[in-house]
Structures are given as C-alpha cells and as structure tokens.
C-alpha atoms as a PDB file:
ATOM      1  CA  UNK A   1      12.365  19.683  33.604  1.00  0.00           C
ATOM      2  CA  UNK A   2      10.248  16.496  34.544  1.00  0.00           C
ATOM      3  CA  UNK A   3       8.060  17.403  32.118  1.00  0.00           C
ATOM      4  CA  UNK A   4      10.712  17.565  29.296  1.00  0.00           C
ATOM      5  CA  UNK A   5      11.693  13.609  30.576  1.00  0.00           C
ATOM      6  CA  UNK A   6       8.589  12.093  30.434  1.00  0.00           C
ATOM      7  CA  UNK A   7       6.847  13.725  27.593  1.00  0.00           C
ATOM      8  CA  UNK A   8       6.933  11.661  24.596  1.00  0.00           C
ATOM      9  CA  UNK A   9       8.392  13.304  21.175  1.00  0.00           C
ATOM     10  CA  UNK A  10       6.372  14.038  18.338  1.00  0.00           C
ATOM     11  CA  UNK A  11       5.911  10.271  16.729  1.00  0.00           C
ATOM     12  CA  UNK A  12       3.965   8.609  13.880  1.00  0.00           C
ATOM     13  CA  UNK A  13       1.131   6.255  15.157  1.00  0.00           C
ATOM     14  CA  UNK A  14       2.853   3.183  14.315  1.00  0.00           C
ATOM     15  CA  UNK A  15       6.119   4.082  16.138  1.00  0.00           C
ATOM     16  CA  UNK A  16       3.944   4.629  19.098  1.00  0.00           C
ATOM     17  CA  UNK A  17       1.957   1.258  18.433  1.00  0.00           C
ATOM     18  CA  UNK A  18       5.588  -0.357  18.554  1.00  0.00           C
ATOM     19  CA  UNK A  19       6.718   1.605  21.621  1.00  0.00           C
ATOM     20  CA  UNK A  20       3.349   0.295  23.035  1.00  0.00           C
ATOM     21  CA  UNK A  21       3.878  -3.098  22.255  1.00  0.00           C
ATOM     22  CA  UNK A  22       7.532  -3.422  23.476  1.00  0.00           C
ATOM     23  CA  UNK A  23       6.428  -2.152  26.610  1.00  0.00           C
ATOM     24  CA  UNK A  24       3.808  -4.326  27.130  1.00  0.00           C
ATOM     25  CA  UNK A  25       5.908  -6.862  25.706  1.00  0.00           C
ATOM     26  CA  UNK A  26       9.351  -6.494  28.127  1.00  0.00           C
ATOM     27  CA  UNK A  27       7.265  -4.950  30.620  1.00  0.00           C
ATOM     28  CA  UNK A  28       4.977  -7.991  31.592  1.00  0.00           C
ATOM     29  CA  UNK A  29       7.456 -10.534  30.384  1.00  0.00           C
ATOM     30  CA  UNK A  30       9.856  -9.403  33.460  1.00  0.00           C
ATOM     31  CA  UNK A  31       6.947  -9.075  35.583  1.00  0.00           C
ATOM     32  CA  UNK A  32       5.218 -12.642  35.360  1.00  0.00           C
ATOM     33  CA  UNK A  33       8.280 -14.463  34.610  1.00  0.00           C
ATOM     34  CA  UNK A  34      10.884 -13.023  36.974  1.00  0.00           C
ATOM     35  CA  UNK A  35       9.797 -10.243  39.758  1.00  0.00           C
ATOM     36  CA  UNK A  36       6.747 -12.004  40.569  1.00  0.00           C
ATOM     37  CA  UNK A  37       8.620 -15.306  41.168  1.00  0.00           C
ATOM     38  CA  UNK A  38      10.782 -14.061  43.214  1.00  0.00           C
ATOM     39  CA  UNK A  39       8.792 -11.943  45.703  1.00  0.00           C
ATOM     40  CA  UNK A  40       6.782 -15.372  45.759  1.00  0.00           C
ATOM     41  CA  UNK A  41      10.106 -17.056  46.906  1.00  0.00           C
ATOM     42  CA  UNK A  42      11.663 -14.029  48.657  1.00  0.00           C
ATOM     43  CA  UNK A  43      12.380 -16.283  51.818  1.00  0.00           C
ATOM     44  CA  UNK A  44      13.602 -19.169  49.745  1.00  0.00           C
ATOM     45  CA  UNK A  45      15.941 -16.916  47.761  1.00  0.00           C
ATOM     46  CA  UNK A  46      17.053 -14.952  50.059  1.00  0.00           C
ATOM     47  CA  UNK A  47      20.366 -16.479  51.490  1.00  0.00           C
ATOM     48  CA  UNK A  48      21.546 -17.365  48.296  1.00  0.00           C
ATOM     49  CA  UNK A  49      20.624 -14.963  45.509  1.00  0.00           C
ATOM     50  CA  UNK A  50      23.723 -13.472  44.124  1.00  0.00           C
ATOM     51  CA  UNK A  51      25.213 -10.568  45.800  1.00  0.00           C
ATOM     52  CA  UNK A  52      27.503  -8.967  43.078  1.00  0.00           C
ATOM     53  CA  UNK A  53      28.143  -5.537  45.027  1.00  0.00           C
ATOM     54  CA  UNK A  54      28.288  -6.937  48.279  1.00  0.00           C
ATOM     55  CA  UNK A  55      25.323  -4.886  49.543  1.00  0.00           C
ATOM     56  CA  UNK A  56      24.082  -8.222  51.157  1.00  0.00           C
ATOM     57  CA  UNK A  57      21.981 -11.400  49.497  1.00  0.00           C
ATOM     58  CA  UNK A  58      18.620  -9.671  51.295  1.00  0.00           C
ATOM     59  CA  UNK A  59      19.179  -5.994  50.194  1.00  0.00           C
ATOM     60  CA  UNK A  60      20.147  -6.967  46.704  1.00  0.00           C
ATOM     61  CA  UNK A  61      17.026  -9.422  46.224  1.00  0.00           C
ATOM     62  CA  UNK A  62      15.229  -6.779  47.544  1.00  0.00           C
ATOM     63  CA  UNK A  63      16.090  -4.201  45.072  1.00  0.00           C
ATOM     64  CA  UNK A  64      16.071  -7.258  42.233  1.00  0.00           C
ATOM     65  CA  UNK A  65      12.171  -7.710  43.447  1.00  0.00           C
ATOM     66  CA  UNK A  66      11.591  -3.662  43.783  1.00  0.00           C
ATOM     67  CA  UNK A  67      12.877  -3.241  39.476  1.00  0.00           C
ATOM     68  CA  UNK A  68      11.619  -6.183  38.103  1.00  0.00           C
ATOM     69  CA  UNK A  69       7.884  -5.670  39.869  1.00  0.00           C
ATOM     70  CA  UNK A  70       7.682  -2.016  40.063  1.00  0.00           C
ATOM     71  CA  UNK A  71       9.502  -1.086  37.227  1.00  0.00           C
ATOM     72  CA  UNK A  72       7.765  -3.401  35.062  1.00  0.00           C
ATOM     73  CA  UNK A  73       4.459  -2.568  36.178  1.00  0.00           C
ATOM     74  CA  UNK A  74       5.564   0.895  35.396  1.00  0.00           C
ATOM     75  CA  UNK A  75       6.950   0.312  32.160  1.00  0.00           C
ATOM     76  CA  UNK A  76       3.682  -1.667  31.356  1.00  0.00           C
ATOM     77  CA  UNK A  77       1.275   1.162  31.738  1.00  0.00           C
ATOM     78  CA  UNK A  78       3.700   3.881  30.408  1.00  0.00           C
ATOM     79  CA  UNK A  79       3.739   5.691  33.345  1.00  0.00           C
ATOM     80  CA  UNK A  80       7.332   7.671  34.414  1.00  0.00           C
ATOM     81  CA  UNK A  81       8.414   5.247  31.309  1.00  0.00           C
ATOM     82  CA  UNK A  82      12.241   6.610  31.305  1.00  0.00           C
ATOM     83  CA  UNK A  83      12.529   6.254  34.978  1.00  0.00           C
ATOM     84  CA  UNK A  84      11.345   2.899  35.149  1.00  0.00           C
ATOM     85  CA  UNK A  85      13.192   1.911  31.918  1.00  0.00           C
ATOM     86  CA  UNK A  86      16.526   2.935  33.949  1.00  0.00           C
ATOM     87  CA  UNK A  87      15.702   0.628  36.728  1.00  0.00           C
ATOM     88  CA  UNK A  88      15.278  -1.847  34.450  1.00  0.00           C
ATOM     89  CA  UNK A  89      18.661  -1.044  32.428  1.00  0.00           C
ATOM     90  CA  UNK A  90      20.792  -0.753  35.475  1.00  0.00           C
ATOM     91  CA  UNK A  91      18.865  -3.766  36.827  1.00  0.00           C
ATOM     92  CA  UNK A  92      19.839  -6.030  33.737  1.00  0.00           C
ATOM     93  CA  UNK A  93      23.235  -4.675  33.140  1.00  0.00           C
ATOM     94  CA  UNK A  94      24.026  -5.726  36.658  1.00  0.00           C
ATOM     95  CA  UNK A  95      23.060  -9.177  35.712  1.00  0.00           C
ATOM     96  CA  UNK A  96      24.486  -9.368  32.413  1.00  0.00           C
ATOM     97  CA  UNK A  97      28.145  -7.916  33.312  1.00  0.00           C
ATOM     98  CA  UNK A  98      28.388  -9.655  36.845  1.00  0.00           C
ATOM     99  CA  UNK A  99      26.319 -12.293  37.541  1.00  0.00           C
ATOM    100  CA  UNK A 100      26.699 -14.102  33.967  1.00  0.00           C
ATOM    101  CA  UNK A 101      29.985 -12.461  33.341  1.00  0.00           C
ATOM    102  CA  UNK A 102      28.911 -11.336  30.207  1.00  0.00           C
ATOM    103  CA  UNK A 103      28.550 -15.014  28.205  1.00  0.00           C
ATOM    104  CA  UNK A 104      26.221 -15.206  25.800  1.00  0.00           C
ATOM    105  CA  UNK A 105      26.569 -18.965  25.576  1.00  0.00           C
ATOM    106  CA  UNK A 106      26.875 -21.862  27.814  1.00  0.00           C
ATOM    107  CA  UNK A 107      25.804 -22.729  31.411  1.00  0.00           C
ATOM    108  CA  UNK A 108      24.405 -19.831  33.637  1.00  0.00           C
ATOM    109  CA  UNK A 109      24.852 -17.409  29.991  1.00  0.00           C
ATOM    110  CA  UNK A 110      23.522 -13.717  30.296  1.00  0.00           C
ATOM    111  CA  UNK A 111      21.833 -14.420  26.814  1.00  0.00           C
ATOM    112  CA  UNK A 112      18.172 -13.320  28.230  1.00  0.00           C
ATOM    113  CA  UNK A 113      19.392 -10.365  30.490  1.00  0.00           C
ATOM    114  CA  UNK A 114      21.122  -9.140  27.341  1.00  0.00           C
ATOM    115  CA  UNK A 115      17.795  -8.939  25.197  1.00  0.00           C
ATOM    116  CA  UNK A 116      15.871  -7.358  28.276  1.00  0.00           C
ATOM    117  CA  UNK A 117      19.082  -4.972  28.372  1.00  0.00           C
ATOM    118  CA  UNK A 118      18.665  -4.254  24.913  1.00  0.00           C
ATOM    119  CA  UNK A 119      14.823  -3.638  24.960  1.00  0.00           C
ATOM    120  CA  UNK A 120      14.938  -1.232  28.089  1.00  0.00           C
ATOM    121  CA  UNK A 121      17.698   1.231  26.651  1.00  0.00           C
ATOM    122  CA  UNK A 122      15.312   1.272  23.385  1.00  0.00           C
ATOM    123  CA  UNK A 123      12.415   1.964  25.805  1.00  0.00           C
ATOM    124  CA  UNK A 124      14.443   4.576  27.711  1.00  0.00           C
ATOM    125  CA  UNK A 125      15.723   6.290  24.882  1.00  0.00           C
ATOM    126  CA  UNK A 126      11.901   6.451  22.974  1.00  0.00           C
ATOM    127  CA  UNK A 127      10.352   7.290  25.862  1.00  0.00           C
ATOM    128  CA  UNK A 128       6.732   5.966  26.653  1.00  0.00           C
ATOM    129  CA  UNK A 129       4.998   6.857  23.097  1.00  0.00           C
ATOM    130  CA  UNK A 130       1.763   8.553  22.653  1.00  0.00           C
ATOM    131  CA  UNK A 131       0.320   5.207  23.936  1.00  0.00           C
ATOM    132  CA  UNK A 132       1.089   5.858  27.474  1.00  0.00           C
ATOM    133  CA  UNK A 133       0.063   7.969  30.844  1.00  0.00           C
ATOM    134  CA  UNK A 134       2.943   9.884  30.452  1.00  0.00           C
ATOM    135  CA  UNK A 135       1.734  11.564  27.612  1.00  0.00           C
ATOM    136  CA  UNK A 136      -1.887  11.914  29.416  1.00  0.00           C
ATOM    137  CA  UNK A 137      -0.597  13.408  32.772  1.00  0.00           C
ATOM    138  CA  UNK A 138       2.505  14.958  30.916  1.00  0.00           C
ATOM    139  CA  UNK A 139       1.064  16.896  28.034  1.00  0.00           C
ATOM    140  CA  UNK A 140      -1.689  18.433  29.170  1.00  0.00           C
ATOM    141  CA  UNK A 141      -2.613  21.456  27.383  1.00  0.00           C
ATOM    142  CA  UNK A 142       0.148  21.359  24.692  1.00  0.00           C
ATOM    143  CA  UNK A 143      -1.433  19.383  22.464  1.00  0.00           C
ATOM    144  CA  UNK A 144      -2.693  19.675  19.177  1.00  0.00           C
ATOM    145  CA  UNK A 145      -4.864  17.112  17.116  1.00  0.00           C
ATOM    146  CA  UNK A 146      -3.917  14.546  19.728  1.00  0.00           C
ATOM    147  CA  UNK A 147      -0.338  15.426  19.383  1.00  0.00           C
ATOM    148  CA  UNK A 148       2.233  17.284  21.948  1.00  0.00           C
ATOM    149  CA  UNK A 149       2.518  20.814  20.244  1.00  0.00           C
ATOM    150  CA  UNK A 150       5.660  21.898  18.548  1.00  0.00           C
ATOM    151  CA  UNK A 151       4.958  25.723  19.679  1.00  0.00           C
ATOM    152  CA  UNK A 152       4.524  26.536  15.886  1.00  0.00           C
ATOM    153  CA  UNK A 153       1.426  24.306  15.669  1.00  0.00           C
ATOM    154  CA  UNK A 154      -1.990  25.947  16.015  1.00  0.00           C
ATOM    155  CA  UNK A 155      -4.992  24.835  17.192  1.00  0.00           C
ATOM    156  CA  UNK A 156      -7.646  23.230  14.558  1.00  0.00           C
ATOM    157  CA  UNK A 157     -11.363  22.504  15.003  1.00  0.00           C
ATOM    158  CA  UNK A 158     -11.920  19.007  14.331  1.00  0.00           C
ATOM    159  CA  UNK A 159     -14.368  18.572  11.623  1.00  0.00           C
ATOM    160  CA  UNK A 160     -17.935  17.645  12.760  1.00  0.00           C
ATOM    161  CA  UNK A 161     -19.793  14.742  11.933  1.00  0.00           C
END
C-alpha cells in the first residue's frame, strides 16, 4: 500500500525535471521564507499568531512551524513527497479559507497561500517524479532502464561502451 503512494508513475524525463523543479521551487520557497522565520520568532509569535480552530495560538504555531519546515524539507528532497505535499495543502488551505478569508486582493489577501495551495495539490497529485528518494527507496527492484516496471516490461542489457 505505502509503496503504491509514494512510488512515482511511469513519466517522461521532462515531466520529472518539472516535478523536480516545483519541488525545489515551493519546497524551499516555504522553507526560507516562512517556516524558518517563524521557528526563529516562535516566542515572539507565539501569543498572537492566528488561532483559526481554536486549538490555541502555541499549538497552532506549532503545527504552522512543524508543515512549513518539515514538510518543506520533505517536499524538497522528494522524500514521502505525497505526505508532505498534504501537510502542506491542508497547511495553506487553512490559511487561505480562514485566516485571509479567501481574498485574493487587498490588505491581509490570501493571494500567496493560494499559489502555494495550488502548487502542493499539483505536487500531491504527481507525486515526487523520478527525481526524488521516493523513487530510490520506493522502487527498488521494479525497475527497468531506470524506470518503475509496468509488469509487462522486461529486463534489457544496457549496451556497453
């Protein structure tokens, strides 16, 4: 079953560049720019960062801190890529439908958290790529040419040099 998850499908190189890319892309972009700031200001953020299920300013910071670093670290390296990806959805659909109340324009819009949204359910739904340690620790033997096998793929030499 976990297997099924994390393996990546059977795509051309240059969807798998672009999966690569857009995780390093949204991956370190949320990491530098967001959960790294705020485990570097946890204290100062912590009594006022919104609370928009009233689990508490700490406990929601501290789940905030645990997607945006973790997740995005995650993300980054490809590794457990659809589980990280929906940390990162729920994460920014939180902030988009709550905390910015869904604007798109304005003061205090959701306009970023609805691009990060956007990016994450692409990552979730493609999966890490070939690019990734998902398809390292997750295919293992069922590949062919570099690929994950099909089950009616056989096994070819590669030609020597």
């Amino acid at each position: 079953m976990l297997k099924k998850i994390f393996l990546p499908s059977d795509d051309s190189d240059l969807t798998s560049m672009a999966i690569f890319v857009a995780r390093l892309w949204f991956g370190l972009a949320m990491l530098f720019n967001h959960g790294f700031t705020k485990l570097a200001n946890f204290s100062d953020l912590a009594g006022t960062f919104p609370d928009p299920l009233g689990m508490g300013h700490e406990l929601t910071l501290g789940l905030v801190i645990f997607a945006e670093v973790l997740g995005a670290l995650l993300l980054t390296v490809g590794l457990f890529t659809r589980l990280a990806a929906v940390v990162l959805v729920i994460d920014m659909f939180v902030a988009f439908l709550m905390v910015h109340k869904t604007e798109l324009t304005g003061q205090n819009n959701g306009e970023l958290a609805f691009l990060y949204l956007a990016g994450y359910v692409i990552l979730l739904i493609a999966g890490g790529g070939l690019f990734s340690l998902d398809t390292v620790i997750f295919a293992g033997r069922g590949r062919v040419n570099g690929r994950p096998a099909t089950g009616t793929d056989t096994e070819k030499p590669s030609p020597r040099i």
